[in-house]
Protein backbone atom coordinates (compact mmCIF):
# COMPACT_ATOMS: atom_id res chain seq x y z
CA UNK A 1 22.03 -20.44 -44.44
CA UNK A 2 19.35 -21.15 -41.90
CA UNK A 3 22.16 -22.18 -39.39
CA UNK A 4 24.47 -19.00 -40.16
CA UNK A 5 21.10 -16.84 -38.53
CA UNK A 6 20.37 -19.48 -36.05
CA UNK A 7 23.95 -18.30 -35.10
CA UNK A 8 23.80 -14.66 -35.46
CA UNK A 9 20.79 -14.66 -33.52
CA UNK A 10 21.95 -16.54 -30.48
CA UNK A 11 25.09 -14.28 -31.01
CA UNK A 12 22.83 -11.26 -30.50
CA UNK A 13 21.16 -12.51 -28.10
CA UNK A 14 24.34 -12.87 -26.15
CA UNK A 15 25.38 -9.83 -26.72
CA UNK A 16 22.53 -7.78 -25.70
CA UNK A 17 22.44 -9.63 -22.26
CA UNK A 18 26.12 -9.13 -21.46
CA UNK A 19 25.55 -5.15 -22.37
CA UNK A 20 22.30 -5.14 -20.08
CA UNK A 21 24.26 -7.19 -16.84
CA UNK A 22 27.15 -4.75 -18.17
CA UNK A 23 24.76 -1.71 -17.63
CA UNK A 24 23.17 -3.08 -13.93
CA UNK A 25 26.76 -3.69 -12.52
CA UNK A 26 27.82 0.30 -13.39
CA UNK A 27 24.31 1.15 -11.97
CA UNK A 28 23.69 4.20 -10.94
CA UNK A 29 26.12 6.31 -12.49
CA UNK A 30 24.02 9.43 -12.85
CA UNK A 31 21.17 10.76 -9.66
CA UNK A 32 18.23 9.02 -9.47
CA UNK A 33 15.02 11.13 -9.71
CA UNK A 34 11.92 9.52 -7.13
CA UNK A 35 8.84 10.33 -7.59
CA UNK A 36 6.36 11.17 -4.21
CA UNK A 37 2.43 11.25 -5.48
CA UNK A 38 1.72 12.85 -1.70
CA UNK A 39 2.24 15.45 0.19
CA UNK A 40 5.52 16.05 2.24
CA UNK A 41 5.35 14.70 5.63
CA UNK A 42 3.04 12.27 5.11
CA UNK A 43 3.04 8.43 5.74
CA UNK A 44 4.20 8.08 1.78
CA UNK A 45 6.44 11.01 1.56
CA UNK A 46 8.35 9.58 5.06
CA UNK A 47 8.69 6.25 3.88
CA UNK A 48 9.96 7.57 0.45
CA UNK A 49 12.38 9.49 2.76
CA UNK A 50 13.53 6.10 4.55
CA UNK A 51 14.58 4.60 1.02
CA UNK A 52 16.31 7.64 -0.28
CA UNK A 53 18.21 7.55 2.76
CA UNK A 54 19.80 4.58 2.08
CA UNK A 55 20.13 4.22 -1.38
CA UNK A 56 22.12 7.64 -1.18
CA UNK A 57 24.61 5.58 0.93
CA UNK A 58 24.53 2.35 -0.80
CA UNK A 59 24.36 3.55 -4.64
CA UNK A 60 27.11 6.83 -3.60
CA UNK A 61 24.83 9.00 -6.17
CA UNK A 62 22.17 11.55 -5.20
CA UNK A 63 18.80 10.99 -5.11
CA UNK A 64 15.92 13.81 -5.51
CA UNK A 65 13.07 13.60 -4.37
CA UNK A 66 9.91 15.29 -6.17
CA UNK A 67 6.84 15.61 -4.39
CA UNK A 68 3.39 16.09 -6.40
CA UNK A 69 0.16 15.91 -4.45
CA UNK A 70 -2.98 15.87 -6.50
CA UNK A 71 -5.88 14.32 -7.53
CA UNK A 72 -5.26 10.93 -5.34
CA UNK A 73 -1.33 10.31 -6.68
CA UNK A 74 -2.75 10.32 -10.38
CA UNK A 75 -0.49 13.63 -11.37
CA UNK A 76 2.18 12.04 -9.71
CA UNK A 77 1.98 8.36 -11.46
CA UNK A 78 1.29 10.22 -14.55
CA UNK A 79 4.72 11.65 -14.59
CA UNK A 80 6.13 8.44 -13.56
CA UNK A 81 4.57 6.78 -16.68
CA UNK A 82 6.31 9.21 -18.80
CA UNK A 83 9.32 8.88 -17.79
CA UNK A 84 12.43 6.98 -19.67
CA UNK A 85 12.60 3.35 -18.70
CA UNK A 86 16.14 3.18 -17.79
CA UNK A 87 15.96 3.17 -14.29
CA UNK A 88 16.97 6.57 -13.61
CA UNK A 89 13.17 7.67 -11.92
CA UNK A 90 11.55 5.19 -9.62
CA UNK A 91 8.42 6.37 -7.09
CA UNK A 92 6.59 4.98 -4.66
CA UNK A 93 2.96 4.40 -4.45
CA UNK A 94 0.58 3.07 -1.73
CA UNK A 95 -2.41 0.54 -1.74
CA UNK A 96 -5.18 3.27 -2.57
CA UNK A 97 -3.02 4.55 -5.97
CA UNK A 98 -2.07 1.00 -7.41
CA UNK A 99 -5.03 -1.22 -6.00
CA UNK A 100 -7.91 1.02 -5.84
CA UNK A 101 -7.19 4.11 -8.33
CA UNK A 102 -8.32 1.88 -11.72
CA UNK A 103 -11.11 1.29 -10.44
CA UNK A 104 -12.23 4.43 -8.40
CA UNK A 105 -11.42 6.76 -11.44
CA UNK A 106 -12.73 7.15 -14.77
CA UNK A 107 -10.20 7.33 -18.44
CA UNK A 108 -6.80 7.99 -16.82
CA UNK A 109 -4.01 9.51 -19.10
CA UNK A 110 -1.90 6.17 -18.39
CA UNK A 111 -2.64 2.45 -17.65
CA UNK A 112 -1.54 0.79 -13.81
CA UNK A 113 -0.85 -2.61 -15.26
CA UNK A 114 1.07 -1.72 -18.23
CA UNK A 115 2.79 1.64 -17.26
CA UNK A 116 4.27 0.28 -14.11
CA UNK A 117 6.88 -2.45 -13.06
CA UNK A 118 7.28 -3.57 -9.22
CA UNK A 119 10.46 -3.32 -7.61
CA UNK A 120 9.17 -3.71 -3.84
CA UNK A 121 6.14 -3.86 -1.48
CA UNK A 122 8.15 -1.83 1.18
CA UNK A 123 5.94 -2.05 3.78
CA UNK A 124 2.16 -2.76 5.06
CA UNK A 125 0.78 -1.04 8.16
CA UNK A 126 -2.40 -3.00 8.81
CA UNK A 127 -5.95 -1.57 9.41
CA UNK A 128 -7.67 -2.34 13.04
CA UNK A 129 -11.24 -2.43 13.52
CA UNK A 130 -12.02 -0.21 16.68
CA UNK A 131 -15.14 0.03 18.09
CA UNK A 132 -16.83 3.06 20.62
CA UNK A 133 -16.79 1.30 24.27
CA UNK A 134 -20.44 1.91 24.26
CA UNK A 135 -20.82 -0.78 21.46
CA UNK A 136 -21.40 -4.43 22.81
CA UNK A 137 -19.09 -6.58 21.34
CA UNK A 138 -15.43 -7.49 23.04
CA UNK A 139 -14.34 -9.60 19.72
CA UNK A 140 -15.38 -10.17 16.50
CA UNK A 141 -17.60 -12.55 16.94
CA UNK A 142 -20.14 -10.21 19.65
CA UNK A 143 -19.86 -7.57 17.20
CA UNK A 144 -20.91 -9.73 13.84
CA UNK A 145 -23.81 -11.00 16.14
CA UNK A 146 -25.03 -7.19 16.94
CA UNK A 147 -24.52 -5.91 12.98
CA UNK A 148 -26.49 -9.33 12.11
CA UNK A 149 -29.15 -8.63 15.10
CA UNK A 150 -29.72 -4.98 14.11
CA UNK A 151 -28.85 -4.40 10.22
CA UNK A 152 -28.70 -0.77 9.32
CA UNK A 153 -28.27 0.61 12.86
CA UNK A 154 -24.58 1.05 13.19
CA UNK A 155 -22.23 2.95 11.21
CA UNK A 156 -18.30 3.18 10.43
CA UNK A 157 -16.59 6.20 9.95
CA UNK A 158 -14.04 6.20 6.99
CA UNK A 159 -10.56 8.65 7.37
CA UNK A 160 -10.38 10.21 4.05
CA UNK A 161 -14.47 10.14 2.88
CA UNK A 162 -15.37 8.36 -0.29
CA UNK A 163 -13.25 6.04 -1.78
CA UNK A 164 -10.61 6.03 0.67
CA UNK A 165 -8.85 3.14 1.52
CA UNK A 166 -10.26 3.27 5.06
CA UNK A 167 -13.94 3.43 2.95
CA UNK A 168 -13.53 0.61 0.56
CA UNK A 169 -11.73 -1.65 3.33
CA UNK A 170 -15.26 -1.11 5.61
CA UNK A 171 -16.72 -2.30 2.03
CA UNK A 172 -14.89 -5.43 2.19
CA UNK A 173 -15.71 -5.63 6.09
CA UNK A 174 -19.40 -5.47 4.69
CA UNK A 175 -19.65 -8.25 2.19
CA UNK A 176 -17.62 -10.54 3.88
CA UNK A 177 -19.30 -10.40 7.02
CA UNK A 178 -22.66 -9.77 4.84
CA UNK A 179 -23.77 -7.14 7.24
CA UNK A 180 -25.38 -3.74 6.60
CA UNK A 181 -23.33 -1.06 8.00
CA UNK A 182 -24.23 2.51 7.27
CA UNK A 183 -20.51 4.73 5.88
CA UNK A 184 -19.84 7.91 7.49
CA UNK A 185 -17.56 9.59 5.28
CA UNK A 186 -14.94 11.91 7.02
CA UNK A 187 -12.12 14.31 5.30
CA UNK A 188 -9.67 13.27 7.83
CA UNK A 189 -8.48 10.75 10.61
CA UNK A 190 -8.49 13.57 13.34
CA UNK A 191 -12.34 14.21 13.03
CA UNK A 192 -13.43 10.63 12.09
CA UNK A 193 -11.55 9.10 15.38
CA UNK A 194 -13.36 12.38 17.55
CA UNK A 195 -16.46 11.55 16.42
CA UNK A 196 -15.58 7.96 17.48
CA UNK A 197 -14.25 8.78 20.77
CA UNK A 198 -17.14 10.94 21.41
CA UNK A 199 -19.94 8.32 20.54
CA UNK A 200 -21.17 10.06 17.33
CA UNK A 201 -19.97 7.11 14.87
CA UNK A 202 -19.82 3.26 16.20
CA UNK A 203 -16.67 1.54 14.23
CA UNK A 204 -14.12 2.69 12.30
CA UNK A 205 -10.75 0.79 10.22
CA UNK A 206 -7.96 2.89 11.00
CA UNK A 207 -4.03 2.47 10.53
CA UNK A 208 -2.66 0.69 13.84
CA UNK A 209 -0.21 3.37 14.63
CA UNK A 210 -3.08 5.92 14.95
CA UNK A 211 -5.41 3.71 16.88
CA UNK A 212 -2.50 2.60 19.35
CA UNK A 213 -3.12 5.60 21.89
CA UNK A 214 -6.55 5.70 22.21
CA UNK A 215 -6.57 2.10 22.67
CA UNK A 216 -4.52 2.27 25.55
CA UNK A 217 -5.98 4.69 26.74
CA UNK A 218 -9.59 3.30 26.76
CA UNK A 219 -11.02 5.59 24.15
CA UNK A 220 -11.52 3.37 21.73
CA UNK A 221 -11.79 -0.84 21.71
CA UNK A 222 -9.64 -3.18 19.22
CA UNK A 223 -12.15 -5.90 17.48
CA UNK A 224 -9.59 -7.34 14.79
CA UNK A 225 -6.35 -6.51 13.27
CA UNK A 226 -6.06 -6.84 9.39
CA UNK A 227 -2.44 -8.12 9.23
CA UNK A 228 -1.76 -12.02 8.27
CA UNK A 229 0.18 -11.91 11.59
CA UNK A 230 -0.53 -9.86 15.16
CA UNK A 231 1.04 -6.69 14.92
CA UNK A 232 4.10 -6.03 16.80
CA UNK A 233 2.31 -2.31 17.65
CA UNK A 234 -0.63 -3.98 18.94
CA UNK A 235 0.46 -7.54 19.92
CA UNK A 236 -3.13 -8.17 22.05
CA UNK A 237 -5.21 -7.80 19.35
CA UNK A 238 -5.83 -10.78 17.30
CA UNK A 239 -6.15 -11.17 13.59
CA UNK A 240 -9.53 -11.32 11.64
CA UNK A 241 -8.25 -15.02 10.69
CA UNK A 242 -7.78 -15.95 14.63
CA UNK A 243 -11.12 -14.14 15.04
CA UNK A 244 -13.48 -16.68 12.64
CA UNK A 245 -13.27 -14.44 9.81
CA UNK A 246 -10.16 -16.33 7.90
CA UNK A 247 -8.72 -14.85 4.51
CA UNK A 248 -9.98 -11.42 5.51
CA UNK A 249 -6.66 -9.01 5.39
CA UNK A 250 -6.52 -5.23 4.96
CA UNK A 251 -3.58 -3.37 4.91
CA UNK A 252 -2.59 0.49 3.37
CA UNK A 253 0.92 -1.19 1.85
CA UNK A 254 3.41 0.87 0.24
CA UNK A 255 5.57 -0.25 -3.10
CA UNK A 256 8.73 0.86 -4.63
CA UNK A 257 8.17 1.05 -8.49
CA UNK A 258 9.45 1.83 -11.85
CA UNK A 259 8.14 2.68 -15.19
CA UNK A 260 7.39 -0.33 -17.15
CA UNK A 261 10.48 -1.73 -19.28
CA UNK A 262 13.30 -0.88 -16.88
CA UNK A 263 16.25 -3.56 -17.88
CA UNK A 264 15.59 -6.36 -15.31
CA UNK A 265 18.75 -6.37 -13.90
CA UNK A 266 18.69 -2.99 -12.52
CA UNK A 267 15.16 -3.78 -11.38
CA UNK A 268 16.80 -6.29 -9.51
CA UNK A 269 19.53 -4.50 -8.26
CA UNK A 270 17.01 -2.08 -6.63
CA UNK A 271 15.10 -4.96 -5.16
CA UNK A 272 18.04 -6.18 -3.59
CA UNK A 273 19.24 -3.43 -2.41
CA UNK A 274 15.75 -2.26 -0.45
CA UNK A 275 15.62 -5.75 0.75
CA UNK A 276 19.39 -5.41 2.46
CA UNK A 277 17.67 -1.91 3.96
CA UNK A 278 14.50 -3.88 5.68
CA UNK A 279 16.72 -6.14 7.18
CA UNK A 280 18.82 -2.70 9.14
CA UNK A 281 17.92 -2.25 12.76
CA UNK A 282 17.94 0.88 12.40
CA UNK A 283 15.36 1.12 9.02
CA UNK A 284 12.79 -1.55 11.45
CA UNK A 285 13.07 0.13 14.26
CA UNK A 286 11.76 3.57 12.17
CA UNK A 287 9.30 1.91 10.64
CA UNK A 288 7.88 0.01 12.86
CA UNK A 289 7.92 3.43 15.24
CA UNK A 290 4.88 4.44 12.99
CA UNK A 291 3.41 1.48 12.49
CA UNK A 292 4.39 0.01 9.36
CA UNK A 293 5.44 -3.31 9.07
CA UNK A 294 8.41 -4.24 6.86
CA UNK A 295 7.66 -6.28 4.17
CA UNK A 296 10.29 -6.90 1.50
CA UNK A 297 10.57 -9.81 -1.13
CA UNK A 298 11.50 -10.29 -4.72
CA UNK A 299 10.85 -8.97 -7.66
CA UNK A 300 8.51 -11.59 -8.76
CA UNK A 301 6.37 -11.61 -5.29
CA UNK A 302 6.17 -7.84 -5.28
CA UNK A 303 4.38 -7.94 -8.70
CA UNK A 304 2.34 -10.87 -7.82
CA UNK A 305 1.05 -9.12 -4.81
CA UNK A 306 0.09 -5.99 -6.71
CA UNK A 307 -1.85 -8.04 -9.48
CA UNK A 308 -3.76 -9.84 -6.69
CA UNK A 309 -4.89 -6.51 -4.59
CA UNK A 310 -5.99 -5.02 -7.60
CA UNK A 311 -8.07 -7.90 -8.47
CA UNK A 312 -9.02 -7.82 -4.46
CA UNK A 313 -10.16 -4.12 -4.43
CA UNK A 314 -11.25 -3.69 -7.94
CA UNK A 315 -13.93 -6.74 -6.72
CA UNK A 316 -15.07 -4.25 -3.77
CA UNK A 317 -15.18 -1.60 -5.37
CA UNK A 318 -17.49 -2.54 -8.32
CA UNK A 319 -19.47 -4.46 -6.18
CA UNK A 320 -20.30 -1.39 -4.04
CA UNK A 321 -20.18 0.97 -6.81
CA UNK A 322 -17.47 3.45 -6.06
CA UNK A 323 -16.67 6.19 -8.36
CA UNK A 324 -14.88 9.26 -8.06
CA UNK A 325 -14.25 12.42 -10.27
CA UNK A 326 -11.04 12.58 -12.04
């Protein structure tokens, strides 16, 4: 008797495996809804854009795209959490949603870690510490010896005011560095990197793409970039870890996701098809146009990453007591 279930259950077992592989190889065969927590036109909504793009072509179904901007990407993941897990929604979330928005928010109406499964950290375009030419520091090193020298008399401006990603990375600048740097919360990049420019604030992390002009132009000078690796949009500017400050990374990444419980398979089937898209010319070449570099990877690495920047952030952020209204 105990044998006969040993039997049905491997039996079942089988069974329910060969109808979930049997489901991933007819995926899609219905449109695919994703989810945008942004605005339109913005650095989310465009890379959202890239993706659909493709998987249009590859999957031969239609994909729609629904944007909903509010209250930091929380209306948007909301929806996301509600919907079936059968593969049929996916969205995309940055850094400052996934890594930072437990943290930065109080009772949420749905839970990051067990609402949400990775499919792909899509890409990462680092953060570059920039300093006013007036400041006298030409690398990291100058500059940690001036913050050290002078403790409360410099400032950084942050892009998006309190608890922006631009805000809590400054946060991380502070405690590693263990320096006391006054934040000079701004609503957006265009005023924060004026007031820069113009002398009124002294540093500022901002997204590489952004900085690139004004760098070249000798508005503003590169300290560090916060990619593990020089950026190919600002190849003469060296890494925090080639500076003397090693581990120290910062980067406003991007991930494809799904709502938890999506059969594995077609998890993986998305995975591998966004990984075939990094490795386009064509896909690179856009991305790297504004800045963001392709990251890719499996399923496994893509959810290992998350878990370890929310542990990362969530750090910061208690540390320097962060809170926002829901």
């Amino acid at each position: 008797m105990r044998v006969s279930k040993w039997v049905f259950w491997i039996a079942f077992v089988a069974l329910h495996s060969s109808f979930a592989q049997a489901q991933a190889d007819r995926y899609p065969v219905k449109p695919i809804r994703m989810i945008v927590p942004a605005a339109a036109a913005g650095p989310t909504d465009l890379l959202a854009r890239i993706a659909t793009d493709h998987l249009v072509k590859a999957f031969g179904q239609p994909l729609v795209v629904e944007n909903m901007a509010s209250a930091g990407g929380n209306v948007g993941l909301q929806a996301a959490s509600r919907a079936a897990p059968d593969g049929y929604t996916i969205f995309i979330a940055s850094q400052s949603m996934l890594a930072m928005g437990p943290f930065l928010y109080g009772q949420l109406p749905f839970d990051h870690e067990k609402d949400f499964d990775a499919v792909m950290v899509m890409a990462a375009p680092p953060y570059v510490l920039v300093v006013n030419p007036t400041v006298a520091a030409n690398n990291l090193n100058e500059l940690l010896a001036l913050l050290r020298a002078q403790p409360g008399k410099f400032n950084f401006a942050s892009t998006g005011g309190v608890g922006s990603t631009s805000h809590v990375v400054g946060e991380l600048f502070k405690r590693v560095s263990r320096t006391d740097i006054v934040h000079v919360p701004y609503k957006g990049d265009a005023q924060a990197t004026a007031d820069l420019i113009g002398g009124q604030v002294q540093m500022m992390f901002t997204l590489s793409a952004g900085a690139a002009p004004h760098i070249r132009g000798g508005k503003v000078r590169p300290v560090a970039i916060g990619s593990l690796k020089r950026s190919s949009a600002l190849p003469e500017v060296p890494t925090f870890d080639e500076s003397g400050m090693p581990g120290f990374t910062a980067a406003s990444w991007f991930a494809i996701m799904t709502r938890a419980g999506v059969p594995p398979a077609i998890v993986t089937r998305l995975n591998d098809e966004l990984n075939r898209m990094l490795q386009l010319p064509e896909v690179r070449a856009r991305l790297l146009s504004v800045g963001a570099e392709p990251a890719g990877g499996t399923v496994s690495e893509a959810a290992a990453f998350v878990r370890a920047e929310r542990v990362k952030w969530g750090q910061v952020i208690r540390e320097a007591n962060i809170r926002l209204n829901n």
